[in-house]
PDB file of N, CA and C in Angstrom:
ATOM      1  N   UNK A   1      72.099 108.357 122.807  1.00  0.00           N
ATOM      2  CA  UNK A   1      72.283 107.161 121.969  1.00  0.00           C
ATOM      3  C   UNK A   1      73.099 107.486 120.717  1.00  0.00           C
ATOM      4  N   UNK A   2      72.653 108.630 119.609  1.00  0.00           N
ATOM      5  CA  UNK A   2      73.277 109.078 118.511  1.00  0.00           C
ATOM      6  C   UNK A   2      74.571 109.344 118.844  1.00  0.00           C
ATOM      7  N   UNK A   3      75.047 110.004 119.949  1.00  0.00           N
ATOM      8  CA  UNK A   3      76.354 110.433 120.642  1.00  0.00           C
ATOM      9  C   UNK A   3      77.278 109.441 120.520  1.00  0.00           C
ATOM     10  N   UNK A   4      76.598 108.349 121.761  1.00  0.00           N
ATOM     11  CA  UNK A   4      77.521 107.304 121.904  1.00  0.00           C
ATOM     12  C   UNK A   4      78.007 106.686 120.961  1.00  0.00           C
ATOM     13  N   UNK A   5      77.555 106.414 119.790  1.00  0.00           N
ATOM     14  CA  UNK A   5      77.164 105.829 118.334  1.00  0.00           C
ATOM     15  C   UNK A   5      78.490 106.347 117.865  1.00  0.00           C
ATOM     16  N   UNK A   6      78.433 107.725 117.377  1.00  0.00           N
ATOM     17  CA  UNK A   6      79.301 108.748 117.027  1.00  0.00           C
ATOM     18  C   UNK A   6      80.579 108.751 117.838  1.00  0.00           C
ATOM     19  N   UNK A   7      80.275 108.452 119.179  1.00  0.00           N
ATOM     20  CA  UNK A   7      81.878 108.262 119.791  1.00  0.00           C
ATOM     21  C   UNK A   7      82.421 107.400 119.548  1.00  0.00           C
ATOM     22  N   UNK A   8      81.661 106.098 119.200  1.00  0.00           N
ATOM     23  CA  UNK A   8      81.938 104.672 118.892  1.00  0.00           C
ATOM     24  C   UNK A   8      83.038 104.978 117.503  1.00  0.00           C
ATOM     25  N   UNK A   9      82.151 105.372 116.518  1.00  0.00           N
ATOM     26  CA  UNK A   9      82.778 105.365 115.038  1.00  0.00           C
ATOM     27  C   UNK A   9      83.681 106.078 115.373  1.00  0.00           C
ATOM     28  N   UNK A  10      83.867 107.332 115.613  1.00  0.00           N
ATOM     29  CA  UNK A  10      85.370 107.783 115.567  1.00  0.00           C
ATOM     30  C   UNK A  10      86.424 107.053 116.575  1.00  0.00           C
ATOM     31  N   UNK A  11      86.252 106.502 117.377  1.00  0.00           N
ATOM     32  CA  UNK A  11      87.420 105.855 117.910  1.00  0.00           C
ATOM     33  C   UNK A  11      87.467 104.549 117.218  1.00  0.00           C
ATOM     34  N   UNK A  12      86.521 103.815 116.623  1.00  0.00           N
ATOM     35  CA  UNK A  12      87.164 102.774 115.567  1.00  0.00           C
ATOM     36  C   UNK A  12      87.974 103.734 114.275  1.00  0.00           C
ATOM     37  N   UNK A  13      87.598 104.520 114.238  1.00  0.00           N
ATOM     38  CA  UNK A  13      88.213 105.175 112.749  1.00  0.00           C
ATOM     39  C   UNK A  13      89.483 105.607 113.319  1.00  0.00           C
ATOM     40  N   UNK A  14      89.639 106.136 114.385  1.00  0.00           N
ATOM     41  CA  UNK A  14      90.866 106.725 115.031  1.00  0.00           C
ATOM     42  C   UNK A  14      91.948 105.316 114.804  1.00  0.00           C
ATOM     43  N   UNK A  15      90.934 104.624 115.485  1.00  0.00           N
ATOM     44  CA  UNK A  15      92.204 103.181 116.026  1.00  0.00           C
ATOM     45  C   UNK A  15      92.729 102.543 114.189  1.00  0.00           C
ATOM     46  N   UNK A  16      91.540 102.360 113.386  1.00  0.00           N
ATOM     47  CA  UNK A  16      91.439 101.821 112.235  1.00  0.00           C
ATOM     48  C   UNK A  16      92.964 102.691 111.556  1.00  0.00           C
ATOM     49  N   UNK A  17      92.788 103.872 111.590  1.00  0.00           N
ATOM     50  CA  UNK A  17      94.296 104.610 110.935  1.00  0.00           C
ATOM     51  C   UNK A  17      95.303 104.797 111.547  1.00  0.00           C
ATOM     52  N   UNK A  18      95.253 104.724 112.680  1.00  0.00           N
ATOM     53  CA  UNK A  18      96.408 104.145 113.415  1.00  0.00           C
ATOM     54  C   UNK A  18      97.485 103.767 113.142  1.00  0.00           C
ATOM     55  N   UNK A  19      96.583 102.168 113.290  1.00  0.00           N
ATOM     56  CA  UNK A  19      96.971 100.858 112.728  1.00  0.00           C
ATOM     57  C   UNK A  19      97.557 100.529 111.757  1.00  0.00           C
ATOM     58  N   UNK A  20      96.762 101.098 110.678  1.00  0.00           N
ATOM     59  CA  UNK A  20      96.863 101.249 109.472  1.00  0.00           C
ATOM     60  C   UNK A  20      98.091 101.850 109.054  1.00  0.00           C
ATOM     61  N   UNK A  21      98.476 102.783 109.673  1.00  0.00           N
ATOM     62  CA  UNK A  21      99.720 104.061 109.042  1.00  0.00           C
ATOM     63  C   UNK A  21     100.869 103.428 109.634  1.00  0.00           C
ATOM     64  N   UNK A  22     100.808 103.172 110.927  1.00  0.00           N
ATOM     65  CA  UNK A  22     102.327 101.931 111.583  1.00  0.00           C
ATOM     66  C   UNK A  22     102.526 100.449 110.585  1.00  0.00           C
ATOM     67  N   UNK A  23     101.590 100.069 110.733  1.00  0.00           N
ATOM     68  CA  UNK A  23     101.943  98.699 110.113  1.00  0.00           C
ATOM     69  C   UNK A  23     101.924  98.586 108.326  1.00  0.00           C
ATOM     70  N   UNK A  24     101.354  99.520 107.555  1.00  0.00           N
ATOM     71  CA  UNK A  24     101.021  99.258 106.215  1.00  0.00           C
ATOM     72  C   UNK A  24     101.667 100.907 105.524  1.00  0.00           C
ATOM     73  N   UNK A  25     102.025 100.700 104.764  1.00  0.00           N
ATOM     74  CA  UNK A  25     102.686 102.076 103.929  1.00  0.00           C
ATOM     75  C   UNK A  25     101.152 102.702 103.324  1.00  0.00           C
ATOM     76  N   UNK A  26     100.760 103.527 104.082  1.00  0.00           N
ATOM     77  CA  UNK A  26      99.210 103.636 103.658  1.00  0.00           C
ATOM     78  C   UNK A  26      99.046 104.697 102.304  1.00  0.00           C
ATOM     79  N   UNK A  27      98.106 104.377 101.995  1.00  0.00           N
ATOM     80  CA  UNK A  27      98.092 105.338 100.598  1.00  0.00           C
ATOM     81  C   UNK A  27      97.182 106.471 100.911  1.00  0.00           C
ATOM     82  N   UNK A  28      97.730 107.709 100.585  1.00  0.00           N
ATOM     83  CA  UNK A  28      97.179 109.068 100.470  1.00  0.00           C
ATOM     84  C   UNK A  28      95.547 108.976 100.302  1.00  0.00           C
ATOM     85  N   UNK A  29      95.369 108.310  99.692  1.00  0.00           N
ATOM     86  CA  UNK A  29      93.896 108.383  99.569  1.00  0.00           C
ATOM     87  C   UNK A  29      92.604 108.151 100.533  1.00  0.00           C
ATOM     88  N   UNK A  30      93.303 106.563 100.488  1.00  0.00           N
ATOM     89  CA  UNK A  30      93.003 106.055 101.886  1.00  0.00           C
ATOM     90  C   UNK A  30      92.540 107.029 103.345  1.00  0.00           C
ATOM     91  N   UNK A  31      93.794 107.524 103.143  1.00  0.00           N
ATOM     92  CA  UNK A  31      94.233 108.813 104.787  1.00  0.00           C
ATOM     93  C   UNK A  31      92.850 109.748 104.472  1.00  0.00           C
ATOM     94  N   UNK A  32      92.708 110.296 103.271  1.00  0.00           N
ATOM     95  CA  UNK A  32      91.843 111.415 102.841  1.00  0.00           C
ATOM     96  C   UNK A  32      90.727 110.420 103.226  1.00  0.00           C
ATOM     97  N   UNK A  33      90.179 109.518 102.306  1.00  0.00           N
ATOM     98  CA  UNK A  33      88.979 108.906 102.708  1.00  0.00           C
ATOM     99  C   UNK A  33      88.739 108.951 104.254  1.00  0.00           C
ATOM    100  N   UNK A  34      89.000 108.622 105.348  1.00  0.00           N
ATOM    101  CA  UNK A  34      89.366 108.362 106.630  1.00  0.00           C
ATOM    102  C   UNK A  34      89.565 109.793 107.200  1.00  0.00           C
ATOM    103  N   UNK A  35      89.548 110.705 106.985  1.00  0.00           N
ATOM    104  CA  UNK A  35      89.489 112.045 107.326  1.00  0.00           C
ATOM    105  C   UNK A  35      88.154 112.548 106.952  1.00  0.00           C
ATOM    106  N   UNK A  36      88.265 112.279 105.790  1.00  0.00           N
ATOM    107  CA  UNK A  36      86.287 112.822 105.305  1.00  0.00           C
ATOM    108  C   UNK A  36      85.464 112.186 106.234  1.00  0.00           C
ATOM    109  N   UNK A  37      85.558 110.923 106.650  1.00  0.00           N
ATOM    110  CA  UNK A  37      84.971 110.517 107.524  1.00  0.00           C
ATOM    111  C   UNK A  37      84.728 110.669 108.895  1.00  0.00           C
ATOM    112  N   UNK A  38      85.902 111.122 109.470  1.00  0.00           N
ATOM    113  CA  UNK A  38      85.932 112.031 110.959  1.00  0.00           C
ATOM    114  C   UNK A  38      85.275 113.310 110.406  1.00  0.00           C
ATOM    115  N   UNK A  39      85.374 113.935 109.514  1.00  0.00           N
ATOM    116  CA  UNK A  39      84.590 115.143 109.582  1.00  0.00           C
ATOM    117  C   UNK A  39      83.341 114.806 109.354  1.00  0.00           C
ATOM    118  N   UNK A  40      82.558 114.357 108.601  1.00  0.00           N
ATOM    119  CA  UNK A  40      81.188 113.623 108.430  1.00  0.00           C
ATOM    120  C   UNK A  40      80.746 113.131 109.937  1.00  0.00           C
ATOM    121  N   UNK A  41      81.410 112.450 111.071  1.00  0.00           N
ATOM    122  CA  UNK A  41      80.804 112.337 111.946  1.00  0.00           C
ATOM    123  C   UNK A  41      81.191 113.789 113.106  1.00  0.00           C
ATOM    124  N   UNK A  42      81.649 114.724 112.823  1.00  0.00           N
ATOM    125  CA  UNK A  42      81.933 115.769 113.804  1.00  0.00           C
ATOM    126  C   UNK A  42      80.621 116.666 113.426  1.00  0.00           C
ATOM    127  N   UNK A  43      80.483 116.674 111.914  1.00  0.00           N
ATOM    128  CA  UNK A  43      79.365 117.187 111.547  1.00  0.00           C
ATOM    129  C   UNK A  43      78.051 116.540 111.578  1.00  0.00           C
ATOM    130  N   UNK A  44      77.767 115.232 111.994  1.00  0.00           N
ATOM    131  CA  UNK A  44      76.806 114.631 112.152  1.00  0.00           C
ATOM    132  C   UNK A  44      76.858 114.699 114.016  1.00  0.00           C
ATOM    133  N   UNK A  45      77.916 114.547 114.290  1.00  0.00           N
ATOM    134  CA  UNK A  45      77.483 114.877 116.235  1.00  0.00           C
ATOM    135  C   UNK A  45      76.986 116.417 116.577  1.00  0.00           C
ATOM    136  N   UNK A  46      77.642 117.723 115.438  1.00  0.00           N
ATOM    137  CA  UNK A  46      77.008 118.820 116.141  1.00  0.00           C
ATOM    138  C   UNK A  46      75.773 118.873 115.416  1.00  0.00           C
ATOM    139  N   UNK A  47      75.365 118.252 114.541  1.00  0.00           N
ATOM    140  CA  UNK A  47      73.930 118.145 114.038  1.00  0.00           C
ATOM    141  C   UNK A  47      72.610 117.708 114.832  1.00  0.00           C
ATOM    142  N   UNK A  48      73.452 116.355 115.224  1.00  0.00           N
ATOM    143  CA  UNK A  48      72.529 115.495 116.677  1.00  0.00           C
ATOM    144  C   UNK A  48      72.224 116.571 117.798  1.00  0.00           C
ATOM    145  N   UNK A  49      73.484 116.861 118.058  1.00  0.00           N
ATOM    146  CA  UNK A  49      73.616 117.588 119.611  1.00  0.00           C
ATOM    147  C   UNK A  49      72.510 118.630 119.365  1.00  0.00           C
TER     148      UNK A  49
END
């Protein structure tokens, strides 16, 4: 369940910056925020696991 959860969020976060970086001149920060966040859930899936 926690897994699937975790696969969920990173492929919205994946798709979310994407999106984001083609269509919008994205700001550095942004990108960083959105990276802390894939790592927060890589470190919350080998935590689960």
């Amino acid at each position: 369940m926690h897994f699937r959860a975790i696969q969920t969020a990173r492929r919205v976060l994946n798709l979310t910056s994407n999106l984001t970086a083609k269509r919008l001149q994205i700001r550095p920060n942004l990108v960083s925020i959105i990276n802390r966040a894939e790592l927060a859930l890589d470190g919350l899936g080998k935590f689960v696991n």
